[in-house]
Protein backbone atom coordinates (compact mmCIF):
# COMPACT_ATOMS: atom_id res chain seq x y z
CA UNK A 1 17.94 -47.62 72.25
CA UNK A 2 16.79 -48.89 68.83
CA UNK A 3 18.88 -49.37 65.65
CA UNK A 4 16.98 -48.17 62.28
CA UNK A 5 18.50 -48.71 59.32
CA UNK A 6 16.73 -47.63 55.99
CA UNK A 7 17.94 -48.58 52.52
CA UNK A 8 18.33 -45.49 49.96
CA UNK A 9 17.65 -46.18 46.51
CA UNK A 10 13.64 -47.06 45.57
CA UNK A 11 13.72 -47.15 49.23
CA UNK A 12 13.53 -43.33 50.54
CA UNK A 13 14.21 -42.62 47.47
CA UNK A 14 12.07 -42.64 45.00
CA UNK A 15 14.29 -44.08 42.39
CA UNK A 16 17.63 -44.77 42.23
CA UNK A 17 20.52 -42.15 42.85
CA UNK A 18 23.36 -44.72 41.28
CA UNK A 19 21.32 -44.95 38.49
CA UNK A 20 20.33 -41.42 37.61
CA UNK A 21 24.07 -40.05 38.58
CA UNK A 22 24.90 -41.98 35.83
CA UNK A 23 21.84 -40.57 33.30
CA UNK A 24 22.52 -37.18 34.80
CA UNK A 25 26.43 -37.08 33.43
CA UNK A 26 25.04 -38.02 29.91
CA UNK A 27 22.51 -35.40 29.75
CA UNK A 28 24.96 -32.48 30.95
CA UNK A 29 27.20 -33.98 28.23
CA UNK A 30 30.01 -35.55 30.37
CA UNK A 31 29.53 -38.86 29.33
CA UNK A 32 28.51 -40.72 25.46
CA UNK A 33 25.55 -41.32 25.45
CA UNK A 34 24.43 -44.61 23.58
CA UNK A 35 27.46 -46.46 25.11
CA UNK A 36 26.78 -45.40 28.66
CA UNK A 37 23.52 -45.72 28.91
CA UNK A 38 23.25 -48.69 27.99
CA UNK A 39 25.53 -50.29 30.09
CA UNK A 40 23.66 -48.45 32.86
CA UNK A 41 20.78 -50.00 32.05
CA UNK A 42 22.02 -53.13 31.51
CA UNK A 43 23.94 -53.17 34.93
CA UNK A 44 20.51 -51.63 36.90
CA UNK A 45 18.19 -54.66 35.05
CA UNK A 46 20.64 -57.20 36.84
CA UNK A 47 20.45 -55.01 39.94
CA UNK A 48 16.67 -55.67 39.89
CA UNK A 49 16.95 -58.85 38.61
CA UNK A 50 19.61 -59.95 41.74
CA UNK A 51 22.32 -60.95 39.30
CA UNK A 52 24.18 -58.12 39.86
CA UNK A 53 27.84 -58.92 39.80
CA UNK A 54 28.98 -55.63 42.44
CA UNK A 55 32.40 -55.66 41.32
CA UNK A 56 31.83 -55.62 37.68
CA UNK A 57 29.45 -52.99 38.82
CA UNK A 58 31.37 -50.50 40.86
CA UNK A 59 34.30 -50.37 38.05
CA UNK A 60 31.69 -49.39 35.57
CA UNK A 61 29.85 -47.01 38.16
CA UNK A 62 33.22 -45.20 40.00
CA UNK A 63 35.21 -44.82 36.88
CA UNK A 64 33.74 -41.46 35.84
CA UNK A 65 34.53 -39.75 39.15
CA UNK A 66 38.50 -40.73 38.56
CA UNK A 67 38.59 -39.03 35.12
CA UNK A 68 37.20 -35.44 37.29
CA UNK A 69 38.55 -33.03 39.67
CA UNK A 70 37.22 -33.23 42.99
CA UNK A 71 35.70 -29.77 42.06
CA UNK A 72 33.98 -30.34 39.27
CA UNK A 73 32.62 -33.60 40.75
CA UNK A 74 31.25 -31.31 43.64
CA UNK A 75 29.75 -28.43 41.08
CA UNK A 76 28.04 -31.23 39.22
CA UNK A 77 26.67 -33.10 42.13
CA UNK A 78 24.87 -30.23 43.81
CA UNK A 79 23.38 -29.13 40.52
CA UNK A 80 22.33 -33.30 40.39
CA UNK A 81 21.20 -32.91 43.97
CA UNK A 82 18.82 -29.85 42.79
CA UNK A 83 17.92 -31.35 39.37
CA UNK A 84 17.43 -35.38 39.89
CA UNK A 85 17.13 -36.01 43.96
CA UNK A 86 15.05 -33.42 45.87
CA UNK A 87 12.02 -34.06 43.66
CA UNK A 88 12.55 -38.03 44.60
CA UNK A 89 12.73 -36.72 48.74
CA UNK A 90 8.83 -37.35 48.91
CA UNK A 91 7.28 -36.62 52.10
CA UNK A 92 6.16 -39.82 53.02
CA UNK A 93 9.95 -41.00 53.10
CA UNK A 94 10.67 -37.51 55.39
CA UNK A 95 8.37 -38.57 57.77
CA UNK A 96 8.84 -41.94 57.70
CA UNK A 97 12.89 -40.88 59.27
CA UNK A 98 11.20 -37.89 61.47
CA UNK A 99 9.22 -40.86 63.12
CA UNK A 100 12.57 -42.69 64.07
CA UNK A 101 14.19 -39.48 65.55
CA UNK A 102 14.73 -41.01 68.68
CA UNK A 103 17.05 -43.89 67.21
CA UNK A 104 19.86 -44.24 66.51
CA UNK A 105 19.50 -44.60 62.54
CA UNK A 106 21.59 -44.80 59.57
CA UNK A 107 20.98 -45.22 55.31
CA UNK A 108 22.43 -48.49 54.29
CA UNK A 109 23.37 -48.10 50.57
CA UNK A 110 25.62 -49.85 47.97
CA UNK A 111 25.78 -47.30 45.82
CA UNK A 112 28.95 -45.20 46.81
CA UNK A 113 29.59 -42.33 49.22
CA UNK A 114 30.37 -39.21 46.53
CA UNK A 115 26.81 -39.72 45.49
CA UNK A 116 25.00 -40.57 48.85
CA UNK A 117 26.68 -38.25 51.32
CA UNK A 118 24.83 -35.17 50.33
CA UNK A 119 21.28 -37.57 50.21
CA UNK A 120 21.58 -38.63 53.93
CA UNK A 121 22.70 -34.93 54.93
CA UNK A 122 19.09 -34.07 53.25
CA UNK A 123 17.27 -36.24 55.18
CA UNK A 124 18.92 -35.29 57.95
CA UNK A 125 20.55 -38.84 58.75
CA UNK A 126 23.12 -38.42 61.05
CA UNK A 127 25.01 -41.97 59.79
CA UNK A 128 25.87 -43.23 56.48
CA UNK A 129 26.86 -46.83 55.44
CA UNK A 130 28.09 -46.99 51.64
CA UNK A 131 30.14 -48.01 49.39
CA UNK A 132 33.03 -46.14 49.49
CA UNK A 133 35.36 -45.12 46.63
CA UNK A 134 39.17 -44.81 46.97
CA UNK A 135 41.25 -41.02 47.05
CA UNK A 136 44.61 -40.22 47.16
CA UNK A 137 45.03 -36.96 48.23
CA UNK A 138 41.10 -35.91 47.81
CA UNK A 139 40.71 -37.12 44.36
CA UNK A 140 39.03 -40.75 43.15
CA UNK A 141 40.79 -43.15 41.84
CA UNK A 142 37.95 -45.81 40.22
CA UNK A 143 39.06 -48.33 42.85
CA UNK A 144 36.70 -49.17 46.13
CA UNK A 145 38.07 -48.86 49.80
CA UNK A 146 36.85 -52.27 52.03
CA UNK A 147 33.53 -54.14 51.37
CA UNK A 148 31.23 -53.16 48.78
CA UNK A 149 28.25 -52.32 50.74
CA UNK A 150 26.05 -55.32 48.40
CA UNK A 151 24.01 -58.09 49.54
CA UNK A 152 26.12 -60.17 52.71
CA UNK A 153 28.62 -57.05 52.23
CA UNK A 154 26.30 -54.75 54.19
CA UNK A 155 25.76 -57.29 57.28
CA UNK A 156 29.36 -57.09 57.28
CA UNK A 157 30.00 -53.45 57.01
CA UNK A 158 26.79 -52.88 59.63
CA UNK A 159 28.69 -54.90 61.82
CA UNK A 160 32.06 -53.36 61.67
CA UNK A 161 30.36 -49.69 62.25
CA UNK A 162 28.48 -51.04 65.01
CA UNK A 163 31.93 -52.17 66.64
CA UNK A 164 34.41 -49.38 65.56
CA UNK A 165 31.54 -47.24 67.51
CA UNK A 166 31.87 -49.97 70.29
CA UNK A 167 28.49 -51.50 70.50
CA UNK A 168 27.41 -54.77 68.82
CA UNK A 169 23.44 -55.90 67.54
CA UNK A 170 22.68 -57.15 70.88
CA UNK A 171 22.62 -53.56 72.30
CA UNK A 172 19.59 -52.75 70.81
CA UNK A 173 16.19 -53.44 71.98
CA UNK A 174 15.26 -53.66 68.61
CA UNK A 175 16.91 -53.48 65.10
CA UNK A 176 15.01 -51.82 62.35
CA UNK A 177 15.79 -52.09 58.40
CA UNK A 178 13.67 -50.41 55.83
CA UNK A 179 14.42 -51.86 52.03
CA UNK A 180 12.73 -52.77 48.72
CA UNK A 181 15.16 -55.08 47.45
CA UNK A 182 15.24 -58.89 47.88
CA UNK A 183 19.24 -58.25 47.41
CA UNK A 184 18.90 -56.90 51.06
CA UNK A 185 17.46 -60.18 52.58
CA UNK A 186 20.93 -60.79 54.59
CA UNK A 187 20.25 -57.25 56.45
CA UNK A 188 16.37 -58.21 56.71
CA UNK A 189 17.30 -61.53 58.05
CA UNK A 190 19.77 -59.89 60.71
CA UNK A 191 17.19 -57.11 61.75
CA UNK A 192 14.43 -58.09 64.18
CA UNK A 193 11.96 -55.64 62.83
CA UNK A 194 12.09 -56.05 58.90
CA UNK A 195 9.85 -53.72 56.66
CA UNK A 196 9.34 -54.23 53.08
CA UNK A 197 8.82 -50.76 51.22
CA UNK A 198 7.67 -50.54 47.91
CA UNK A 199 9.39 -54.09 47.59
CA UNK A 200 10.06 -56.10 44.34
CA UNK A 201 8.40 -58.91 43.53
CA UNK A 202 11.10 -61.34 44.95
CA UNK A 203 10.93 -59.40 48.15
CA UNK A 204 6.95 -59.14 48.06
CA UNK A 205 7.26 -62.96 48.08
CA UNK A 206 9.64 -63.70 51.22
CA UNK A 207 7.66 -60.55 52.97
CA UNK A 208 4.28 -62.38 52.42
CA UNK A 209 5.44 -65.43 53.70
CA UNK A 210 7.56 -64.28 56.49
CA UNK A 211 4.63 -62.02 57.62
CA UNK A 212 7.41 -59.22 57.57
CA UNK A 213 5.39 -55.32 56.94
CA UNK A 214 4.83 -54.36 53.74
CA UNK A 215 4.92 -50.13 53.21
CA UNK A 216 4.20 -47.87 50.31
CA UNK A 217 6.08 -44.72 50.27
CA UNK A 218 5.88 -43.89 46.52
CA UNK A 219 2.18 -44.27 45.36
């Protein structure tokens, strides 16, 4: 069987769901504006520019859903789902997963699990790897569970899926992983069929000279 991993964010996505969670709150009012955003911004141009410090990050990013009830955090989400992620499902990205049906495939994300759950349901992706945010008794706390799912941290947390569902890379005739971001050259590395899609410059660069696929989903 193969192994097919796809990145979310700029990746099937076109854009970035941590990103516009975070927009989304401040335009329904939930969050102050000027301060917010441009923090977010801030934290996104380090994404991009691989200085990203995850941990900084994540306290910034998970803090809102600890200050909600689960409930509302649902309500909001499914109206974000409707407003900010369906039109960034494009169809290229649709069929690019309909043509790995017969894998075994999973989305590979950092950003955390509240806000990519419902994405991979969408595309109809069976397995999610993602951050993953800390509850007691069903509600967030701001704190992450484990490995961030960032840089090395996804090899890692590949890995340890991989063997909680007993199997390991080398029982795959090949591994897959589909990613625009040169801060997912660990998981490129580790996969034996790399694609670069839509890919930064930094990754456009190692792609080139690795001879690695380059794919546009988003034109």
């Amino acid at each position: 069987m193969k192994l097919v991993l796809f990145d979310l964010d700029n990746t099937l996505l076109a854009g970035d769901s941590d990103y516009e969670w975070g927009q989304f709150l401040i335009e329904s009012g939930v969050l102050e504006g000027a301060t917010y955003e441009s923090r977010n911004q801030a934290f996104f141009a380090q994404y991009k520019a691989g200085t990203l410090d995850i941990n900084e990050f994540l306290e910034f990013a998970l803090a809102p859903l600890a200050q909600h009830p689960r409930a509302t955090l649902e309500r909001w989400h499914r109206e974000f789902m409707a407003r900010r992620i369906v039109p960034m499902m494009r169809a290229p990205a649709r069929a690019l997963v309909d043509r790995h049906r017969d894998a075994m495939c999973a989305i590979v994300t950092a950003t955390n699990s509240f806000v990519t759950a419902p994405i991979a349901r969408a595309f109809g992706v069976a397995h999610l790897i993602a951050t993953e945010p800390e509850q007691i008794d069903g509600e967030f706390t701001g704190k992450v569970v484990g490995v961030p799912c960032f840089r090395e941290g996804k090899v890692t947390r590949v890995e340890a899926w991989l063997a909680g569902r007993g199997a390991s890379a080398g029982d795959f005739v090949e591994r897959w992983f589909y990613s625009d971001s040169a801060n997912d050259l660990p998981l490129l590395e580790w996969a034996d069929h790399p694609v670069a899609v839509d890919p930064d410059e930094r990754l456009r660069a190692r792609a080139l000279e690795r001879g690695w696929p380059v794919l546009s989903l988003h034109d």
